[in-house]
C-alpha atoms as a PDB file:
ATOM      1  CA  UNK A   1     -37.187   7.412 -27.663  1.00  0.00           C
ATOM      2  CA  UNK A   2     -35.192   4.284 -25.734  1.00  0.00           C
ATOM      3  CA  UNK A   3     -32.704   4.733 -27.960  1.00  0.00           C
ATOM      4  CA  UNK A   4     -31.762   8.595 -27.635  1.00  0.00           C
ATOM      5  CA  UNK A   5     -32.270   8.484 -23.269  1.00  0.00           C
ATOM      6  CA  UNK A   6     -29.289   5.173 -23.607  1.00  0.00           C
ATOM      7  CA  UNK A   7     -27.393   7.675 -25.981  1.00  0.00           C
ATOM      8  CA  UNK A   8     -27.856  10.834 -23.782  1.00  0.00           C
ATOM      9  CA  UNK A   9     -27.236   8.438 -20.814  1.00  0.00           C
ATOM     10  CA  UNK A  10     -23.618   7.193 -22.166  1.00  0.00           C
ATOM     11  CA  UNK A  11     -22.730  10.839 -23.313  1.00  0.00           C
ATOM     12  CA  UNK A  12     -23.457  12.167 -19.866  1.00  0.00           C
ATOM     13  CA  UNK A  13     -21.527   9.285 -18.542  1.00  0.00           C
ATOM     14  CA  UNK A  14     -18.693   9.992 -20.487  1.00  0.00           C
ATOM     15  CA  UNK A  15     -18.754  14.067 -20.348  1.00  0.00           C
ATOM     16  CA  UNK A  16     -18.730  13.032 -16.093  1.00  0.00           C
ATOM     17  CA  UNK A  17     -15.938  11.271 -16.468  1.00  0.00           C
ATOM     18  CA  UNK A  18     -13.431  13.207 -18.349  1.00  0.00           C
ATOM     19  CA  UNK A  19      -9.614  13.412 -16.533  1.00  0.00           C
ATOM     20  CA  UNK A  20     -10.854  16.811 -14.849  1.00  0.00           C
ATOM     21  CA  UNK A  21     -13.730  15.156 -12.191  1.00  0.00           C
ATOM     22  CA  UNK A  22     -11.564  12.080 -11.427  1.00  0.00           C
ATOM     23  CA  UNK A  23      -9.128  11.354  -8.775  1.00  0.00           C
ATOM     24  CA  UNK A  24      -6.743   8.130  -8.558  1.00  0.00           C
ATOM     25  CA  UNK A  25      -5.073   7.428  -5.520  1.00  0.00           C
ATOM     26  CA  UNK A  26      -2.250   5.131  -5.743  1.00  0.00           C
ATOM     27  CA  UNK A  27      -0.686   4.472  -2.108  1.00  0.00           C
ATOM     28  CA  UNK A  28      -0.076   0.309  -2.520  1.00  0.00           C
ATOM     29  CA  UNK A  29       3.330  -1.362  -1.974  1.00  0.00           C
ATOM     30  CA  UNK A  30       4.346  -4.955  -1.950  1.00  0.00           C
ATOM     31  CA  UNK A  31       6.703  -6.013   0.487  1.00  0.00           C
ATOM     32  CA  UNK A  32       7.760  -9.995   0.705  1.00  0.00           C
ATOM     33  CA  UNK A  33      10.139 -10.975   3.771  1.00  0.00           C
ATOM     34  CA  UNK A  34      12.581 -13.904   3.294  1.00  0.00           C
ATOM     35  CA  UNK A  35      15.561 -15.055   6.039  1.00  0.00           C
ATOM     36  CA  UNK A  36      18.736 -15.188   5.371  1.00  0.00           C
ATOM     37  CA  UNK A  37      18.155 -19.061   3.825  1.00  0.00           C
ATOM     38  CA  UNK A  38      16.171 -17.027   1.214  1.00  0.00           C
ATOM     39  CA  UNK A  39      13.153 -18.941   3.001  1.00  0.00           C
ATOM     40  CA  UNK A  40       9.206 -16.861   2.626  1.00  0.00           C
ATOM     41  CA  UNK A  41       8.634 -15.631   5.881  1.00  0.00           C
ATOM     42  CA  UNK A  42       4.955 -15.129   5.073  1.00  0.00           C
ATOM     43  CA  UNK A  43       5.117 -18.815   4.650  1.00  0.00           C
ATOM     44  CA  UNK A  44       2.981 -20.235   7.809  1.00  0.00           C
ATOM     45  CA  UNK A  45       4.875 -23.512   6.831  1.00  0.00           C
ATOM     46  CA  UNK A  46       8.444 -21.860   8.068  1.00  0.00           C
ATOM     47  CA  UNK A  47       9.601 -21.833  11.305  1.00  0.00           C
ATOM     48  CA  UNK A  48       9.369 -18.468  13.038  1.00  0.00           C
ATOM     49  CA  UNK A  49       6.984 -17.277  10.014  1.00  0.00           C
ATOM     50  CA  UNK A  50       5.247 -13.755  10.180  1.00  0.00           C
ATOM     51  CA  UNK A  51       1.245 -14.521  10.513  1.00  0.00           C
ATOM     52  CA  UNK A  52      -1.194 -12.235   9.383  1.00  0.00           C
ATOM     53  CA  UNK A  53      -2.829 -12.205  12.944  1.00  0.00           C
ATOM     54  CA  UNK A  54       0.728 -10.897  14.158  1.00  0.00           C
ATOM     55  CA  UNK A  55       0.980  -7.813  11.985  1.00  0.00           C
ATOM     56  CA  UNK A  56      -0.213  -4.048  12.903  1.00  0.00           C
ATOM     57  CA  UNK A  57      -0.207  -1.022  10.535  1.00  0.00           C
ATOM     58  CA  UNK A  58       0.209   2.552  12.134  1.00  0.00           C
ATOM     59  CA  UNK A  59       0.249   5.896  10.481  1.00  0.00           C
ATOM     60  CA  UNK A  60       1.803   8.772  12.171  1.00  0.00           C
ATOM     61  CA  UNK A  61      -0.815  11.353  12.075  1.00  0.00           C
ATOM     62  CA  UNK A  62      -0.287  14.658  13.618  1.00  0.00           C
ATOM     63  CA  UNK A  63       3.236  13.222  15.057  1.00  0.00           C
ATOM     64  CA  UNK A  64       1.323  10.628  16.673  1.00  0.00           C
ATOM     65  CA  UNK A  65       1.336   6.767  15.822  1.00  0.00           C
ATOM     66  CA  UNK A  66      -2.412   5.874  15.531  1.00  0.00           C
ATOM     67  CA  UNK A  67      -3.161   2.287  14.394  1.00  0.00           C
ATOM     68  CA  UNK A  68      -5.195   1.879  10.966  1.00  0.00           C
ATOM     69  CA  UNK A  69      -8.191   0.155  11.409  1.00  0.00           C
ATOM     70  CA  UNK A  70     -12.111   0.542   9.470  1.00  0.00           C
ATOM     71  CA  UNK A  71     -14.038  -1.834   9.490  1.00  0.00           C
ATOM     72  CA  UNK A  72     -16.312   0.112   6.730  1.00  0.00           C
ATOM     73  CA  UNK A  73     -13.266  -0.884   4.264  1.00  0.00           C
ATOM     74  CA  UNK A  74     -12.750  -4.040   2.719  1.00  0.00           C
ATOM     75  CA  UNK A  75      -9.164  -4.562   3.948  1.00  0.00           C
ATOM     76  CA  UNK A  76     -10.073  -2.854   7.478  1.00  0.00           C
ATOM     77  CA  UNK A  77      -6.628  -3.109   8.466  1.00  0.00           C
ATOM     78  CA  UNK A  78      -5.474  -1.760   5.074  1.00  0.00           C
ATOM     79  CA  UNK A  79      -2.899  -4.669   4.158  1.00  0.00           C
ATOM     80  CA  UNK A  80      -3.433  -8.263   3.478  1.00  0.00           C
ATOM     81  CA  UNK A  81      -1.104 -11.295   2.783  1.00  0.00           C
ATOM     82  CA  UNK A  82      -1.612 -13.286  -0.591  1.00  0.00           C
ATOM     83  CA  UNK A  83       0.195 -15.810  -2.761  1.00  0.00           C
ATOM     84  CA  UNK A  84       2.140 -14.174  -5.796  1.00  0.00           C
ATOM     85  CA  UNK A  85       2.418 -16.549  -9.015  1.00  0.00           C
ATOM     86  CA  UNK A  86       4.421 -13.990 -10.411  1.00  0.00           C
ATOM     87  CA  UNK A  87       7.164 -13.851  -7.504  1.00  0.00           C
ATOM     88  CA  UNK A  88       6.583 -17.177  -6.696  1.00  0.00           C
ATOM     89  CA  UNK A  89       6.080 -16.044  -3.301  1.00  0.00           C
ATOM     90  CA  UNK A  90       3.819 -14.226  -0.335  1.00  0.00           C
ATOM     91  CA  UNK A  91       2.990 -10.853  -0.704  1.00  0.00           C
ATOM     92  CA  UNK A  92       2.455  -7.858   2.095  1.00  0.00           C
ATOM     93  CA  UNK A  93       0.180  -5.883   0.223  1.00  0.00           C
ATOM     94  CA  UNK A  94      -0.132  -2.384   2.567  1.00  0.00           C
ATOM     95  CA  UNK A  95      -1.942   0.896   2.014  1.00  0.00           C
ATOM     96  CA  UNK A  96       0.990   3.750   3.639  1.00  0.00           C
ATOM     97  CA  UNK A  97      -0.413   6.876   5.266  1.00  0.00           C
ATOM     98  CA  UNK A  98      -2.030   9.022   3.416  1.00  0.00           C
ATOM     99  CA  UNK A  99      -0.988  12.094   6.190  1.00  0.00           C
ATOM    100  CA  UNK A 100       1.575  14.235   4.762  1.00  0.00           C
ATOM    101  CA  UNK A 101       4.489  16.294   6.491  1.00  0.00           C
ATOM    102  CA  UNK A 102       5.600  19.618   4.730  1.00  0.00           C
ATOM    103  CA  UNK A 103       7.851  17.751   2.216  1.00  0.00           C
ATOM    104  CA  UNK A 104       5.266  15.601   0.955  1.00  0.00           C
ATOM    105  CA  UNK A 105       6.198  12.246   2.971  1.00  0.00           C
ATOM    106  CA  UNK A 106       4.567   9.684   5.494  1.00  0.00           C
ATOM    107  CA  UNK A 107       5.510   7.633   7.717  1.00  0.00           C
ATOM    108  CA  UNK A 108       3.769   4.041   8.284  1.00  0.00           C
ATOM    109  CA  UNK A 109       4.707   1.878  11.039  1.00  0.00           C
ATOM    110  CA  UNK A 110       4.596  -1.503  10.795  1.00  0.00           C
ATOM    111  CA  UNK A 111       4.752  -4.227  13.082  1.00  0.00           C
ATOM    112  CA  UNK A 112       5.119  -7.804  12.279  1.00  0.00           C
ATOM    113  CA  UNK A 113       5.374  -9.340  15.803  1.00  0.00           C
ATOM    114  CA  UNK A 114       4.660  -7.820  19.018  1.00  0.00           C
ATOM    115  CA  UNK A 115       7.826  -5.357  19.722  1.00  0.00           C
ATOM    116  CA  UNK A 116       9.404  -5.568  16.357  1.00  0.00           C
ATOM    117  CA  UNK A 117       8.361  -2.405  14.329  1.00  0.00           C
ATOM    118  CA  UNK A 118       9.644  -1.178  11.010  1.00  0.00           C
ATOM    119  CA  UNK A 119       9.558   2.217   9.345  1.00  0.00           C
ATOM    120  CA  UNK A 120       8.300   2.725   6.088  1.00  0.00           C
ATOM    121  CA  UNK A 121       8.744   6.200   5.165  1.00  0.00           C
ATOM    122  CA  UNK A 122       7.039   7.476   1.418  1.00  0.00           C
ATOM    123  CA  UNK A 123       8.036  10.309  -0.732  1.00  0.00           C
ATOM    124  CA  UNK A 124       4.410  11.175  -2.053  1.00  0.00           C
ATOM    125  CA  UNK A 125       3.807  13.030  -5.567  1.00  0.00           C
ATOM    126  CA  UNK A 126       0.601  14.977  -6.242  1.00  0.00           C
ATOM    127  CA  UNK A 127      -0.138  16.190  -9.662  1.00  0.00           C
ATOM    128  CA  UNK A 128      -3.797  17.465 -10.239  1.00  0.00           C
ATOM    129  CA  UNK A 129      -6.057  14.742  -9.324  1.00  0.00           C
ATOM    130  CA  UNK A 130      -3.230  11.669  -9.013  1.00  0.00           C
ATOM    131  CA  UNK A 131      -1.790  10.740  -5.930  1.00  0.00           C
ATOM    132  CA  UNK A 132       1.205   8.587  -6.276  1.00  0.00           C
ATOM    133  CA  UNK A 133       4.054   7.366  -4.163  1.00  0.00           C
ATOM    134  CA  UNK A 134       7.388   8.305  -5.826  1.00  0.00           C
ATOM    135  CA  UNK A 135       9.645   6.323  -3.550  1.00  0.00           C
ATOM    136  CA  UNK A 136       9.810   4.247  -0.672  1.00  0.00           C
ATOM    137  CA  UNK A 137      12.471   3.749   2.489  1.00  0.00           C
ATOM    138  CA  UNK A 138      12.357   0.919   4.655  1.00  0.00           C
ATOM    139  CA  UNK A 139      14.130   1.595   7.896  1.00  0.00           C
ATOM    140  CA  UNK A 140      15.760   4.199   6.418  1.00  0.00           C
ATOM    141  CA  UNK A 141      17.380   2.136   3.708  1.00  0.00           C
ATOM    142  CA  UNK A 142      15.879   3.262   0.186  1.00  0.00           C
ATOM    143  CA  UNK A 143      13.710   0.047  -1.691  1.00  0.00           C
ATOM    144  CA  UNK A 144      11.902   1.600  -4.109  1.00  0.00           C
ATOM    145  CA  UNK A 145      12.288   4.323  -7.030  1.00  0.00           C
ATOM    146  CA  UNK A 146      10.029   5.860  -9.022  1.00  0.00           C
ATOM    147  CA  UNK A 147       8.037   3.482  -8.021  1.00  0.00           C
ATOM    148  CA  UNK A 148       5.671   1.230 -11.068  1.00  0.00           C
ATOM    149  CA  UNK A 149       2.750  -1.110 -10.871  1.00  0.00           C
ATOM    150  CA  UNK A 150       3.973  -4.013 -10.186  1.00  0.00           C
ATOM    151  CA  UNK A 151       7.057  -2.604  -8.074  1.00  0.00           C
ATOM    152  CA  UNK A 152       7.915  -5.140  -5.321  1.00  0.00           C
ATOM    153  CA  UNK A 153      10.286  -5.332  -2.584  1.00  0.00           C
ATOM    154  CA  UNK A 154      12.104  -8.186  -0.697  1.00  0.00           C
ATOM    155  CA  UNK A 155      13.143  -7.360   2.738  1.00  0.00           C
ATOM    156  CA  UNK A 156      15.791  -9.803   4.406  1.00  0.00           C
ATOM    157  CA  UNK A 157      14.275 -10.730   8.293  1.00  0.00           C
END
């Protein structure tokens, strides 16, 4: 009797989780800043370094700029900075806005030090029950493509 409830268990599991019930939201980018020496500006080591404590993440929302913060979320501001063995470098990890205008973009401000904001504007692809971000302008240049996991982008500060 143990046996078949595990077995009806794990097929009820499975049957619940079948493509149709699921939904995967995918709004991440990685941003790294380095000067003009090439130097990580996410670096607290560097002179005139961008500190975590100095950064500020707004989504426009209804045409207004609203700042992102949760504390019910594990990232309440919805970016943190970490270490990347892979690009040998710091990493901006951000969650853009999720607020859509009528040709599927968002805009996320983002300000590294008091009165220096950036623009990150997102084309943003639906498709059923994914949610993807398709590409990615910083200031109105164009950084990302198609975007991939792993995409990253270096932005010269």
């Amino acid at each position: 009797m143990k046996k078949m409830l595990v077995t009806t268990f794990l097929l009820s599991v499975v049957m619940a989780c079948n493509d149709k019930c699921c939904t995967d939201i995918d709004l991440d980018i990685q941003l790294s800043y380095v000067n003009t020496n090439g130097e990580d500006l996410l670096d607290t080591n560097i002179e005139n370094s961008i500190k975590s404590g100095e950064i500020n993440l707004y989504y426009l929302i209804n045409g207004q700029k609203v700042r992102v913060i949760d504390n019910q979320m594990d990232r309440p501001e919805n970016f943190n900075v970490s270490y990347s063995e892979y690009f040998k470098k710091n990493v901006l990890h951000l969650v853009v806005s999720h607020h859509l205008d009528e040709n599927n973009q968002s805009i996320t401000f983002l300000e590294l030090k008091q009165n220096d904001t950036d623009t990150i504007k997102c084309s943003i692809t639906e498709r059923g029950n994914v949610t993807f971000i398709n590409t990615v302008w910083y200031n109105d240049q164009l950084i990302i493509t198609n975007q991939q996991d792993g995409d990253h982008a270096v932005i010269t500060k």
